[in-house]
C-alpha atoms as a PDB file:
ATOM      1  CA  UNK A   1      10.676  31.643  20.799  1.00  0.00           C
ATOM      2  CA  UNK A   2      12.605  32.366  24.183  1.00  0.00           C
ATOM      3  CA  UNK A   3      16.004  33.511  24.381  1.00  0.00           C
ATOM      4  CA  UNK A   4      18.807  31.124  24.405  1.00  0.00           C
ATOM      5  CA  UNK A   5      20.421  32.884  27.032  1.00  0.00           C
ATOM      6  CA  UNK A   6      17.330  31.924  29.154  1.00  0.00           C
ATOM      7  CA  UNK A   7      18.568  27.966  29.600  1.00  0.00           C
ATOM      8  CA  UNK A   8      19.854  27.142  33.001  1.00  0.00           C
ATOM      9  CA  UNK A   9      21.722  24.375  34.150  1.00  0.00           C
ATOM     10  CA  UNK A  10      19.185  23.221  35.893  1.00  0.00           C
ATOM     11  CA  UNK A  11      17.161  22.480  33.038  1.00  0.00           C
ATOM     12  CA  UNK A  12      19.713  20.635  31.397  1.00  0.00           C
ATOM     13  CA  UNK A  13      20.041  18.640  33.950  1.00  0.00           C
ATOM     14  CA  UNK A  14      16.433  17.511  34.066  1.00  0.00           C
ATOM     15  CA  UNK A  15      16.491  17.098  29.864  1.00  0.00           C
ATOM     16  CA  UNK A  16      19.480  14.686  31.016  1.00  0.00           C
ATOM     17  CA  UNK A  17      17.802  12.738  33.445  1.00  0.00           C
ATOM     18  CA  UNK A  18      14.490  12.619  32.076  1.00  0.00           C
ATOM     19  CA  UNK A  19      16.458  10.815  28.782  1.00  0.00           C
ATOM     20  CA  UNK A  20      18.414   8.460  30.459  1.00  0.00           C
ATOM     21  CA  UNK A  21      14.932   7.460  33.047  1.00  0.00           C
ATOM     22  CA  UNK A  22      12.900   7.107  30.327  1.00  0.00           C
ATOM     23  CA  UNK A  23      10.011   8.115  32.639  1.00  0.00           C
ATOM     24  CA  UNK A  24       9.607  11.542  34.172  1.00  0.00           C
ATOM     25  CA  UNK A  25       8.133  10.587  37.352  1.00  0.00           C
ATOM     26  CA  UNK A  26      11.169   8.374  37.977  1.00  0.00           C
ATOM     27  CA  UNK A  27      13.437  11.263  36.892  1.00  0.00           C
ATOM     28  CA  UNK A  28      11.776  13.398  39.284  1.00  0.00           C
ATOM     29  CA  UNK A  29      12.207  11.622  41.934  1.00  0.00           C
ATOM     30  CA  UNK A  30      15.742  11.092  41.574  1.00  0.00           C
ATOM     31  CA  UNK A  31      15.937  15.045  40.985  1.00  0.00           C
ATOM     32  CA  UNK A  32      14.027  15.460  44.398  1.00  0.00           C
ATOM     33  CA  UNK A  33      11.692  17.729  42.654  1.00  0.00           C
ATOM     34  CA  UNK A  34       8.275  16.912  41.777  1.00  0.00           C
ATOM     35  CA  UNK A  35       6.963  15.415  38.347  1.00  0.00           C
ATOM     36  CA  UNK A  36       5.219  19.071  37.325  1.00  0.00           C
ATOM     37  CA  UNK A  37       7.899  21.025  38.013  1.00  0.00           C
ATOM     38  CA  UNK A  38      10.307  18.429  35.971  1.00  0.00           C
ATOM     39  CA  UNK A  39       7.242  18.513  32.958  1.00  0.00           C
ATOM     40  CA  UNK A  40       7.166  22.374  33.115  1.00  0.00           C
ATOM     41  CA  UNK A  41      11.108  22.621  33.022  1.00  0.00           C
ATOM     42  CA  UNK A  42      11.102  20.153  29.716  1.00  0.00           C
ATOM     43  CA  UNK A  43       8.385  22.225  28.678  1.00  0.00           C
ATOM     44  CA  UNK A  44      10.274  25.371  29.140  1.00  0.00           C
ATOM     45  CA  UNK A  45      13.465  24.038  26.926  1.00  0.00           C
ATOM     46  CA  UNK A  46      11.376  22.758  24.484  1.00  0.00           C
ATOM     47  CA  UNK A  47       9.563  26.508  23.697  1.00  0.00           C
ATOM     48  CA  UNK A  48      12.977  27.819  24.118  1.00  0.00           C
ATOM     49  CA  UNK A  49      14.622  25.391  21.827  1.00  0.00           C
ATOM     50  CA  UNK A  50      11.941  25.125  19.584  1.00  0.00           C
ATOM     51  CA  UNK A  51      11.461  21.877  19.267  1.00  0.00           C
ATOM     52  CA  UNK A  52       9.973  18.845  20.332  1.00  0.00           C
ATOM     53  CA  UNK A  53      12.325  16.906  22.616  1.00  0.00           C
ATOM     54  CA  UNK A  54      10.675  13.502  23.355  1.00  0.00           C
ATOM     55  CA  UNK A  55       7.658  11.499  22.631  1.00  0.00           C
ATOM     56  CA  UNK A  56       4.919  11.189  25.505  1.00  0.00           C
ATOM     57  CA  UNK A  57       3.323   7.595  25.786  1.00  0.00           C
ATOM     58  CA  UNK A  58       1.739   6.155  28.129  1.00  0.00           C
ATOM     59  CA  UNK A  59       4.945   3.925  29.542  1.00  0.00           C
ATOM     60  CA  UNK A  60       7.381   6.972  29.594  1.00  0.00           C
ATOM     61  CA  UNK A  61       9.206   9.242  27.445  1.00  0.00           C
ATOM     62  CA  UNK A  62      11.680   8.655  24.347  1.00  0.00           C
ATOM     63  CA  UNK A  63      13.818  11.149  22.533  1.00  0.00           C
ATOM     64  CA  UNK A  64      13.045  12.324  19.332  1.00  0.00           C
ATOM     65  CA  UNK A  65      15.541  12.740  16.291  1.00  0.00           C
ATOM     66  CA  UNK A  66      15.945  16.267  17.283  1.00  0.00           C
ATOM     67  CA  UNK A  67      16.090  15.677  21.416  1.00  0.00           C
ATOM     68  CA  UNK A  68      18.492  12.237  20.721  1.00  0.00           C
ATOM     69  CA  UNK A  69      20.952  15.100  18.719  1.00  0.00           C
ATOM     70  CA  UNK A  70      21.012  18.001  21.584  1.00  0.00           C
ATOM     71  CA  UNK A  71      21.513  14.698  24.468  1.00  0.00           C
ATOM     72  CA  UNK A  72      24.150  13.561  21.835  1.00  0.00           C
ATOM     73  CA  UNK A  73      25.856  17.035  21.626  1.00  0.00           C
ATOM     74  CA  UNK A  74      24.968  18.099  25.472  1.00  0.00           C
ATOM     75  CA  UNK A  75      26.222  15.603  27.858  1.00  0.00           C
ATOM     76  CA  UNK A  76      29.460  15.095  27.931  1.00  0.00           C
ATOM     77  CA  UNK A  77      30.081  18.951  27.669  1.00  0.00           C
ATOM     78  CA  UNK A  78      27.684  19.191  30.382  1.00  0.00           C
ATOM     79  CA  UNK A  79      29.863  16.794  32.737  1.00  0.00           C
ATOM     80  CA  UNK A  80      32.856  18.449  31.653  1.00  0.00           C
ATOM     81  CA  UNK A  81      31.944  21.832  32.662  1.00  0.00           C
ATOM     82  CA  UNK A  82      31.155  20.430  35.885  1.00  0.00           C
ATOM     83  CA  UNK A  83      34.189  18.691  36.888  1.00  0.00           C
ATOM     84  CA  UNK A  84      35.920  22.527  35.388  1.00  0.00           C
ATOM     85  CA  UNK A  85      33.622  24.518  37.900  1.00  0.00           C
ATOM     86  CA  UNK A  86      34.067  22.329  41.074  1.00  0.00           C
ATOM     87  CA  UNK A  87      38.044  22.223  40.332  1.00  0.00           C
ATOM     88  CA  UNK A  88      37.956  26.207  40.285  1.00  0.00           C
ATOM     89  CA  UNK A  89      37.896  28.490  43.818  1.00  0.00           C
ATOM     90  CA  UNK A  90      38.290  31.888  44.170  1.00  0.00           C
ATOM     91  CA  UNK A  91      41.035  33.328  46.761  1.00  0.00           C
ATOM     92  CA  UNK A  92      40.865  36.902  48.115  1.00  0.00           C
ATOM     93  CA  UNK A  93      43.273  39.979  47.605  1.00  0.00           C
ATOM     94  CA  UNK A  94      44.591  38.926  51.016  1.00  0.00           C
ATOM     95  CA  UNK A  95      45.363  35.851  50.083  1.00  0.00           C
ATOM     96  CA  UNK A  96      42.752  34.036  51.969  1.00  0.00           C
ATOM     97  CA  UNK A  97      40.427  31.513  50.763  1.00  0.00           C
ATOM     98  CA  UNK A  98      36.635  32.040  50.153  1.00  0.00           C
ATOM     99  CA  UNK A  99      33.898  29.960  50.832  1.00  0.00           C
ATOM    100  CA  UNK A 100      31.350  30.173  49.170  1.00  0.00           C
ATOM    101  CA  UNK A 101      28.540  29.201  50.513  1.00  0.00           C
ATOM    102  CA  UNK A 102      24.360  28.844  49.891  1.00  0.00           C
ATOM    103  CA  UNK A 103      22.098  29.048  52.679  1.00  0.00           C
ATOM    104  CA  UNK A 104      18.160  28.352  51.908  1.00  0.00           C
ATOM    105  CA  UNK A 105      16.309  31.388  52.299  1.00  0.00           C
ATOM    106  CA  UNK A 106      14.824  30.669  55.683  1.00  0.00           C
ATOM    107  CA  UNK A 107      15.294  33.486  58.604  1.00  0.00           C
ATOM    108  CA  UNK A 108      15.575  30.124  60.801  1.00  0.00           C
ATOM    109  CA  UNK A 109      18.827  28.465  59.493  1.00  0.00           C
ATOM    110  CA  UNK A 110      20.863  31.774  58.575  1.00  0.00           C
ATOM    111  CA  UNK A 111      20.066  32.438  62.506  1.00  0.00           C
ATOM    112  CA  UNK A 112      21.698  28.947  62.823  1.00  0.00           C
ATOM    113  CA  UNK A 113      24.116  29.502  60.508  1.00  0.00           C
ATOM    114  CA  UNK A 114      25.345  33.090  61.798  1.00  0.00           C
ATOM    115  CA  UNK A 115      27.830  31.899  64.763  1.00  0.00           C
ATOM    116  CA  UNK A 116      29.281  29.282  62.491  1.00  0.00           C
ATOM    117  CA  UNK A 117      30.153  31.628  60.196  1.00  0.00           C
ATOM    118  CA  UNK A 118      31.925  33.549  62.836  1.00  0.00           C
ATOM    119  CA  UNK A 119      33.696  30.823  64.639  1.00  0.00           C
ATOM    120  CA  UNK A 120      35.402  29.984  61.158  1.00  0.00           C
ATOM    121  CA  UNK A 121      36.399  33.456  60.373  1.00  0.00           C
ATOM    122  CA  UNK A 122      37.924  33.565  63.726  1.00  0.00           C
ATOM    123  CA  UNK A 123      39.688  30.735  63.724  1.00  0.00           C
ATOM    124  CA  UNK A 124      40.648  31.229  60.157  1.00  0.00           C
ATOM    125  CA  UNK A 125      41.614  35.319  60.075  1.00  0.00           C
ATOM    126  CA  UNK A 126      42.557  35.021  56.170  1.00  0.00           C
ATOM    127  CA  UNK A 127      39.763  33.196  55.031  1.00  0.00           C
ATOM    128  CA  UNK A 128      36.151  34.551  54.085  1.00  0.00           C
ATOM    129  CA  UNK A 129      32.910  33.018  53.678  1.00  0.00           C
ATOM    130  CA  UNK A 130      30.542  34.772  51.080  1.00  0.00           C
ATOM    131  CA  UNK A 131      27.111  33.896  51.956  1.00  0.00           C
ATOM    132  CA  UNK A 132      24.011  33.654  49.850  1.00  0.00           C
ATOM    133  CA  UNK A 133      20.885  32.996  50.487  1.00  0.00           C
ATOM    134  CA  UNK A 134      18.575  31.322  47.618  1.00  0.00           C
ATOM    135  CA  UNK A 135      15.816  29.285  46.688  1.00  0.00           C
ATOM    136  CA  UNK A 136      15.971  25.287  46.633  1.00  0.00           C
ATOM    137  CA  UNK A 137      16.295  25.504  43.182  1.00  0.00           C
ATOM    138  CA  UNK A 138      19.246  28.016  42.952  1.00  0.00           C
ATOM    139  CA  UNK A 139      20.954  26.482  45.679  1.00  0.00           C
ATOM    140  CA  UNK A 140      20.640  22.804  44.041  1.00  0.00           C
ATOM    141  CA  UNK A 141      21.662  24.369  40.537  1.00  0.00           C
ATOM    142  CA  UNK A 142      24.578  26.650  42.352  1.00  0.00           C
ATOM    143  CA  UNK A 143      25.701  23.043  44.174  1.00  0.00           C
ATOM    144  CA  UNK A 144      25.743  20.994  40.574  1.00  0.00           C
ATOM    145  CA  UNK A 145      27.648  24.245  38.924  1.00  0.00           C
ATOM    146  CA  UNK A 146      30.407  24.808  41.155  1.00  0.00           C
ATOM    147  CA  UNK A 147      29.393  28.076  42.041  1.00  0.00           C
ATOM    148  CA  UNK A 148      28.762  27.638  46.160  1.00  0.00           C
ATOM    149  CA  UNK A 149      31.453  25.356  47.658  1.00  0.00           C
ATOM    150  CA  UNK A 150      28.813  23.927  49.905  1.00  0.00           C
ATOM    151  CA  UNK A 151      25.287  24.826  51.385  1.00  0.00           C
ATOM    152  CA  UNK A 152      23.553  25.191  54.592  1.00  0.00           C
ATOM    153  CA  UNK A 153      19.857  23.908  54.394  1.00  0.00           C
ATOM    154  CA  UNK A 154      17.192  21.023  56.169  1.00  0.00           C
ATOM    155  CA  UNK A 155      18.316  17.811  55.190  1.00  0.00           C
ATOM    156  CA  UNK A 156      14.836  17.296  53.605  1.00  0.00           C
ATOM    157  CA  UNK A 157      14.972  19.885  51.318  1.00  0.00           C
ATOM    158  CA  UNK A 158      18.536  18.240  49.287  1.00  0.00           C
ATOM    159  CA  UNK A 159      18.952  14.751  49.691  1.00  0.00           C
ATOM    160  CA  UNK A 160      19.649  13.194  45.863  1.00  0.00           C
ATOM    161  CA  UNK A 161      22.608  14.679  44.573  1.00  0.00           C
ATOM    162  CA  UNK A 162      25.269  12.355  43.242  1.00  0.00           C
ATOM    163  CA  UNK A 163      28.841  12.385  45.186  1.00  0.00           C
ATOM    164  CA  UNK A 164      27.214  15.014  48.096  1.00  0.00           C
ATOM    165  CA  UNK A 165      27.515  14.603  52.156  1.00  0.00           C
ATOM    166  CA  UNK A 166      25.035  15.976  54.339  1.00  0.00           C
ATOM    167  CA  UNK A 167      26.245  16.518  57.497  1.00  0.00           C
ATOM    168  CA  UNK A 168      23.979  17.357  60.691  1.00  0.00           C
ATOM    169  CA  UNK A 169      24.621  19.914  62.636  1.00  0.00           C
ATOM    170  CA  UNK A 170      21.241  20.555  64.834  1.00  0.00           C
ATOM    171  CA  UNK A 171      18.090  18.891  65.192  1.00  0.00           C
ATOM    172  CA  UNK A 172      15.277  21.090  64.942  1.00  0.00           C
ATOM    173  CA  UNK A 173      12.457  21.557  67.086  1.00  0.00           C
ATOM    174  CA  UNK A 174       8.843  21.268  64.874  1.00  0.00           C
ATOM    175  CA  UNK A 175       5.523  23.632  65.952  1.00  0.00           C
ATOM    176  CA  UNK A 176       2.191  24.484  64.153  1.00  0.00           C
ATOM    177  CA  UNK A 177       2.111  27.949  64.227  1.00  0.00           C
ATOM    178  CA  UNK A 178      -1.336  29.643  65.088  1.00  0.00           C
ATOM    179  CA  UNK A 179      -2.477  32.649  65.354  1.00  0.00           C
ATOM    180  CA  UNK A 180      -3.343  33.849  68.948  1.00  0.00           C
ATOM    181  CA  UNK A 181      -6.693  35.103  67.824  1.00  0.00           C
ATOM    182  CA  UNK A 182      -7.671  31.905  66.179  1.00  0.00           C
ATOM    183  CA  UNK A 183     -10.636  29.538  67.350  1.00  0.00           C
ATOM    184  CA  UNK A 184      -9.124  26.531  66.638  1.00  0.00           C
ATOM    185  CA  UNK A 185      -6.876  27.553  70.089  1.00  0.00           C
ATOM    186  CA  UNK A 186      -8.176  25.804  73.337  1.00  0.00           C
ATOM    187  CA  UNK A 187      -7.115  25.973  75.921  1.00  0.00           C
ATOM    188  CA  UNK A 188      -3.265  24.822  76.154  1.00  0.00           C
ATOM    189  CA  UNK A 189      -3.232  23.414  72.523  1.00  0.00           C
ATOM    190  CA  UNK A 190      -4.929  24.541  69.479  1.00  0.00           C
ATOM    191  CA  UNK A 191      -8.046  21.984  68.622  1.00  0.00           C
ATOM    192  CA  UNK A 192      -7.111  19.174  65.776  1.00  0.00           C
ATOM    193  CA  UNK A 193     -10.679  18.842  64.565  1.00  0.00           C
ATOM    194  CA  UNK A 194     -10.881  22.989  64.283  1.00  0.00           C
ATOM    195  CA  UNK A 195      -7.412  23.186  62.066  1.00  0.00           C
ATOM    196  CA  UNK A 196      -8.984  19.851  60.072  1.00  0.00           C
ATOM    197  CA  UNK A 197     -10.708  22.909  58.785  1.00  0.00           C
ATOM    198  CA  UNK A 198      -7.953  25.443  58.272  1.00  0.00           C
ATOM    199  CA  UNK A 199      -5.403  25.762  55.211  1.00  0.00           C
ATOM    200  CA  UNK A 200      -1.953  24.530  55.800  1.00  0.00           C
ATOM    201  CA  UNK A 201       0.926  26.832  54.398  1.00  0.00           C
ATOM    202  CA  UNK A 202       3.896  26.012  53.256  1.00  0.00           C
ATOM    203  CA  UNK A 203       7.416  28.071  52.106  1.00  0.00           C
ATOM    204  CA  UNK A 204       8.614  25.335  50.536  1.00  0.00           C
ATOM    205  CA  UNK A 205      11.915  25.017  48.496  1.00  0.00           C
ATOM    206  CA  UNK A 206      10.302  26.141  44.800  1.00  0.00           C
ATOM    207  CA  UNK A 207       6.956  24.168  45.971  1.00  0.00           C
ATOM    208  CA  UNK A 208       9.077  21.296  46.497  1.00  0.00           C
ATOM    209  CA  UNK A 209       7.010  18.194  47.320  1.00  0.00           C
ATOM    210  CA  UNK A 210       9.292  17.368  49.960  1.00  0.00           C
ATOM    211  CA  UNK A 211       8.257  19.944  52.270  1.00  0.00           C
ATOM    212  CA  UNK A 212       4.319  19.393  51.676  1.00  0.00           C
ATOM    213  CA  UNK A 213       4.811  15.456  52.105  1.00  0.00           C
ATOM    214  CA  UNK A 214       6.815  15.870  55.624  1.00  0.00           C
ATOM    215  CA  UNK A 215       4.269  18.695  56.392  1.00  0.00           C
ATOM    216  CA  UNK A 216       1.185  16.624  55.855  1.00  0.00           C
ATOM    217  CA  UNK A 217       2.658  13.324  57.636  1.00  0.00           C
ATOM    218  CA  UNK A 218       2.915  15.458  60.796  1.00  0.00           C
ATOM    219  CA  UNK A 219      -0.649  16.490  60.772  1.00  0.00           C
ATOM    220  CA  UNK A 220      -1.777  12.984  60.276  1.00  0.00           C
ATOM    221  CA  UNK A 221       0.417  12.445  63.258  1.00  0.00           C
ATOM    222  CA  UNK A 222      -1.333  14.394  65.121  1.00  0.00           C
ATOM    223  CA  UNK A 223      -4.859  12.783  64.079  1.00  0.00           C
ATOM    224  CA  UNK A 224      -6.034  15.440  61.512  1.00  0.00           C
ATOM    225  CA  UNK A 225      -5.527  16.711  58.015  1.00  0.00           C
ATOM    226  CA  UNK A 226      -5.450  20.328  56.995  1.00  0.00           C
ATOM    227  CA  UNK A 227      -8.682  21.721  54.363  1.00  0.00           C
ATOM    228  CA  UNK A 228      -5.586  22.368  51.786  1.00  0.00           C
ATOM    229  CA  UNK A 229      -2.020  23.585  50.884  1.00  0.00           C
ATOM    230  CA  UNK A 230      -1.607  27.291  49.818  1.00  0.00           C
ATOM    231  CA  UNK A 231       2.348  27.451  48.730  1.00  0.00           C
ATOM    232  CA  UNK A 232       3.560  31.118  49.804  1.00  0.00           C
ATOM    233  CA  UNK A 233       6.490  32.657  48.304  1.00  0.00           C
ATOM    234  CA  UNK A 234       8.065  34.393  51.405  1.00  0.00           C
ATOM    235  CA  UNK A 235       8.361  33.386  55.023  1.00  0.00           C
ATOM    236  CA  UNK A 236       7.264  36.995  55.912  1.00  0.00           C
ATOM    237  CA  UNK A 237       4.541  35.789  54.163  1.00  0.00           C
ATOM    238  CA  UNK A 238       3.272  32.805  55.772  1.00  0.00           C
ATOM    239  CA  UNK A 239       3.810  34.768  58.912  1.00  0.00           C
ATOM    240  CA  UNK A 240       1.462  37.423  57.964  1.00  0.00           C
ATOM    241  CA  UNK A 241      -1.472  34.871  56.627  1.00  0.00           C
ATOM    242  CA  UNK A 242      -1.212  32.954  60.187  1.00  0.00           C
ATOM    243  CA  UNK A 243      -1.302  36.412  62.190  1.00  0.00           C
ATOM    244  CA  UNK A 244      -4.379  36.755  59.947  1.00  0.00           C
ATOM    245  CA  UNK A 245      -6.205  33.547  61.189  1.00  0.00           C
ATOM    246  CA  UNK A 246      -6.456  32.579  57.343  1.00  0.00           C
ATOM    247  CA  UNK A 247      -4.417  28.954  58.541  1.00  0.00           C
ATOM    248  CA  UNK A 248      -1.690  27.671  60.202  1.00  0.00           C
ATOM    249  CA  UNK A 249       1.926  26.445  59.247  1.00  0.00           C
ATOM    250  CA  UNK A 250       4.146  23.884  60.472  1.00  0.00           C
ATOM    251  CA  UNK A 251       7.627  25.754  61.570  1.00  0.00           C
ATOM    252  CA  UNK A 252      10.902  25.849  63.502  1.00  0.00           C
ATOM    253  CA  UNK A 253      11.023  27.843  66.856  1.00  0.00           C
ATOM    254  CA  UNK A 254      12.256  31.233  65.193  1.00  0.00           C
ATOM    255  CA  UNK A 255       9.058  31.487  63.226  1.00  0.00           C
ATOM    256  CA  UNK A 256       6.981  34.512  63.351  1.00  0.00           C
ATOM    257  CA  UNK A 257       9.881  36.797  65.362  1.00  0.00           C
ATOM    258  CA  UNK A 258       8.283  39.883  64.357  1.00  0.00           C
ATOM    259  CA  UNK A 259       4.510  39.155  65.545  1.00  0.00           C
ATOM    260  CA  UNK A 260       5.550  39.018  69.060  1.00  0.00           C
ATOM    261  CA  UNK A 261       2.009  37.439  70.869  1.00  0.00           C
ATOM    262  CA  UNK A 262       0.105  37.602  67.773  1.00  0.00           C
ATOM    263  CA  UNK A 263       1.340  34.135  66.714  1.00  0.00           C
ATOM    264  CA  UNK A 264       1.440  31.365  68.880  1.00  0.00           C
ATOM    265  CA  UNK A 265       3.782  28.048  68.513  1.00  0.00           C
ATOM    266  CA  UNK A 266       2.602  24.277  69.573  1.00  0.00           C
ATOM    267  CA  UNK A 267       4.864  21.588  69.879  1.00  0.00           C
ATOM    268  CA  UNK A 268       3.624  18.861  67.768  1.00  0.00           C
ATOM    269  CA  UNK A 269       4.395  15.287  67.070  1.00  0.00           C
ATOM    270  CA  UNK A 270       6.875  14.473  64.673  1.00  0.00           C
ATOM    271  CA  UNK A 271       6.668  10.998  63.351  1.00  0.00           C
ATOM    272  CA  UNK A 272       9.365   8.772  63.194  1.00  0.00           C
ATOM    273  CA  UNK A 273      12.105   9.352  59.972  1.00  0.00           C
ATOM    274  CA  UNK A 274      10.359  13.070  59.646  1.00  0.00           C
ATOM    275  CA  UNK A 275      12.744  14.686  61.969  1.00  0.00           C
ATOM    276  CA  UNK A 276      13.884  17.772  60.508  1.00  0.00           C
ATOM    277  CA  UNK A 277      17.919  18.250  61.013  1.00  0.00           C
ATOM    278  CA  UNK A 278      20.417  21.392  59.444  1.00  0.00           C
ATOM    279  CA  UNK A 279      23.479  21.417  58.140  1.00  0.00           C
ATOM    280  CA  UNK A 280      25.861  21.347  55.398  1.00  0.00           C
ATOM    281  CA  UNK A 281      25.973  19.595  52.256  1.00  0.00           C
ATOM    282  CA  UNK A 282      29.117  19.551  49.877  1.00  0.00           C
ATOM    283  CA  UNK A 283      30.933  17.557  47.536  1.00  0.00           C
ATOM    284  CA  UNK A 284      34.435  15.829  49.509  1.00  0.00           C
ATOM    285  CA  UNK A 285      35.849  14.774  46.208  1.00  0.00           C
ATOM    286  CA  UNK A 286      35.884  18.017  45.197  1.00  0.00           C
ATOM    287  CA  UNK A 287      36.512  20.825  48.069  1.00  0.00           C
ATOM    288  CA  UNK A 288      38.738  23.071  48.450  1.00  0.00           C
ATOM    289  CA  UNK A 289      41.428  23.050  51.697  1.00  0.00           C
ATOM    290  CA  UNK A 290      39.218  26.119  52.738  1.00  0.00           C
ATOM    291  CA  UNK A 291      35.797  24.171  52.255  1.00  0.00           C
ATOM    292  CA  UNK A 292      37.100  21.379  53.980  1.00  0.00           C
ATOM    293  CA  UNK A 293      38.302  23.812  56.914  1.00  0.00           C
ATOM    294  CA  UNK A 294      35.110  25.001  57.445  1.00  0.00           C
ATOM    295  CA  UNK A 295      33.292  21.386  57.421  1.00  0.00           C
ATOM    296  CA  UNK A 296      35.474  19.626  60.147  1.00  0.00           C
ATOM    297  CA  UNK A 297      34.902  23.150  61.848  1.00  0.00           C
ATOM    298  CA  UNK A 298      31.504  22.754  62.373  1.00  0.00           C
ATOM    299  CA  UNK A 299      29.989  20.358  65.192  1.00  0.00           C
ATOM    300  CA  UNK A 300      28.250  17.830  63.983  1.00  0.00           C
ATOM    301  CA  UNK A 301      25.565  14.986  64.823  1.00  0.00           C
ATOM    302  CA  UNK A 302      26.409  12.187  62.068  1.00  0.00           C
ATOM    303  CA  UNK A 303      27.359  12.807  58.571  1.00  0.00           C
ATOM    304  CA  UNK A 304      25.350  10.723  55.822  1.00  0.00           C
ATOM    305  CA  UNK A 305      26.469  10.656  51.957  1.00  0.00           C
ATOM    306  CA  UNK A 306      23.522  12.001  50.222  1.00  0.00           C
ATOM    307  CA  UNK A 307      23.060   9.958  47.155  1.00  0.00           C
ATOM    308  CA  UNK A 308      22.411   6.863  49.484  1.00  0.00           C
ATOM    309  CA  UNK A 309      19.254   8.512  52.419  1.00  0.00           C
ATOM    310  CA  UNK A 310      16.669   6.876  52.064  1.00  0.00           C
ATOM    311  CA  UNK A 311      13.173   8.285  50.661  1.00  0.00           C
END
């Protein structure tokens, strides 16, 4: 059996939904992560717990004696030590207030995110921002916790948390990204019917669904589909197997920095609803003075409360 100390909030969270859903496809979806990752994190409590925590059937899920006693014991403590973490902020030696803040491990949006950062700090000489950067999943679970204030991310990537605001700052630009060596390139614009032939990869948020869905709906915009998906763990990575003519990826404008001519970028066809935005997402009801400082200081296109975006 694993370690207790190896439950994260995260999987709570899912054991929660999944019992009040009744369905973990439905859960999922509300969770904005797909139905095997929500399986392998019930799994994961279960082998840690020991026990069996619902009953499969064929029309959904149900708890069993021992699940119905941890949901029993679980939730409201769980939604306690929420509210207690978002009420909590940190404040400097100075006397300043911190921000802290999530950004999802992209090279793209920290570039973004950089003179942001810097306009608050100088318009706001005693505050501080403390940035990390993290995976989808960390940044989701840090949001939920209390532990990062807000986040800066695509608005694609976090869209279904309850009480959130997304607010836009830029709309980004959307290329397939090609090596310069490749076949598939001719002349002006790499050949559809060539990368029909080619893997598609993808640094998703934890192999979120999201990313491959958007991803595939712009290649079927643009008349083809790719051979397959190969999810890659780093960015630097998907650079390296494009520069390699082993695919292509669909990518922002800052992709592939570091390859200089050996990658080349295509602007593509974005369908309609697919247009990829950044910018902050936070929780009003909850924010500190120095959170909130830092939200009205950024520009913005149009700010849209999370839990209601459409699919």
């Amino acid at each position: 059996m694993e370690s207790l100390n190896n439950i994260s909030l995260l999987q709570i969270e899912v054991f929660l939904r999944v019992a009040d859903c009744g369905n973990v496809a439905e859960a999922a979806k509300k969770l904005y992560i797909s139905q095997s990752a929500a399986t392998r994190w019930i799994q994961k409590l279960e082998a840690i717990t020991n026990v069996t925590l619902f009953v499969r059937t064929n029309r959904g899920v149900y708890l069993t004696p021992e699940g119905e006693r941890l949901y029993t014991q679980i939730k409201n403590p769980y939604t306690k030590l929420n509210s207690v973490l978002f009420s909590m902020r940190q404040i400097d030696q100075k006397g300043g207030g911190v921000v802290n803040l999530a950004c999802f491990d992209i090279n793209e949006l920290f570039n973004i995110l950089g003179p942001l950062i810097t306009q608050y700090e100088n318009l706001y000489p005693g505050n501080k921002i403390n940035v990390s950067m993290c995976t989808h999943n960390k940044l989701r679970e840090g949001l939920l916790s209390g532990r990062y204030d807000c986040a800066f991310t695509y608005i694609t990537s976090i869209r279904d948390l309850p009480g959130m605001e997304f607010r836009s700052y830029k709309q980004l630009e959307t290329y397939f990204a090609v090596s310069s060596k490749s076949p598939v390139i001719s002349g002006k614009e790499p050949d559809f019917e060539s990368l029909s032939r080619s893997y598609l990869f993808i640094k998703p948020s934890d192999k979120q669904d999201v990313v491959g869905i958007r991803d595939l709906k712009i290649c079927k915009a643009n008349g083809f589909s790719p051979a397959g998906i190969q999810y890659v763990s780093a960015e630097q990575t998907v650079a390296a197997l494009v520069q390699s003519t082993s695919g292509f990826a669909v990518v922002g404008p800052s992709f592939g920095a570091g390859y200089g001519d050996d990658i080349r970028l295509f602007p593509v066809k974005v369908p309609e609803g697919e247009e990829q935005f950044a910018g902050l997402i936070w929780r009003p009801n909850d924010a500190s003075q120095e959170t909130r400082k830092f939200v009205e200081s950024v520009p913005y296109i149009d700010a849209v409360r999370a839990d209601t975006a459409e699919d």
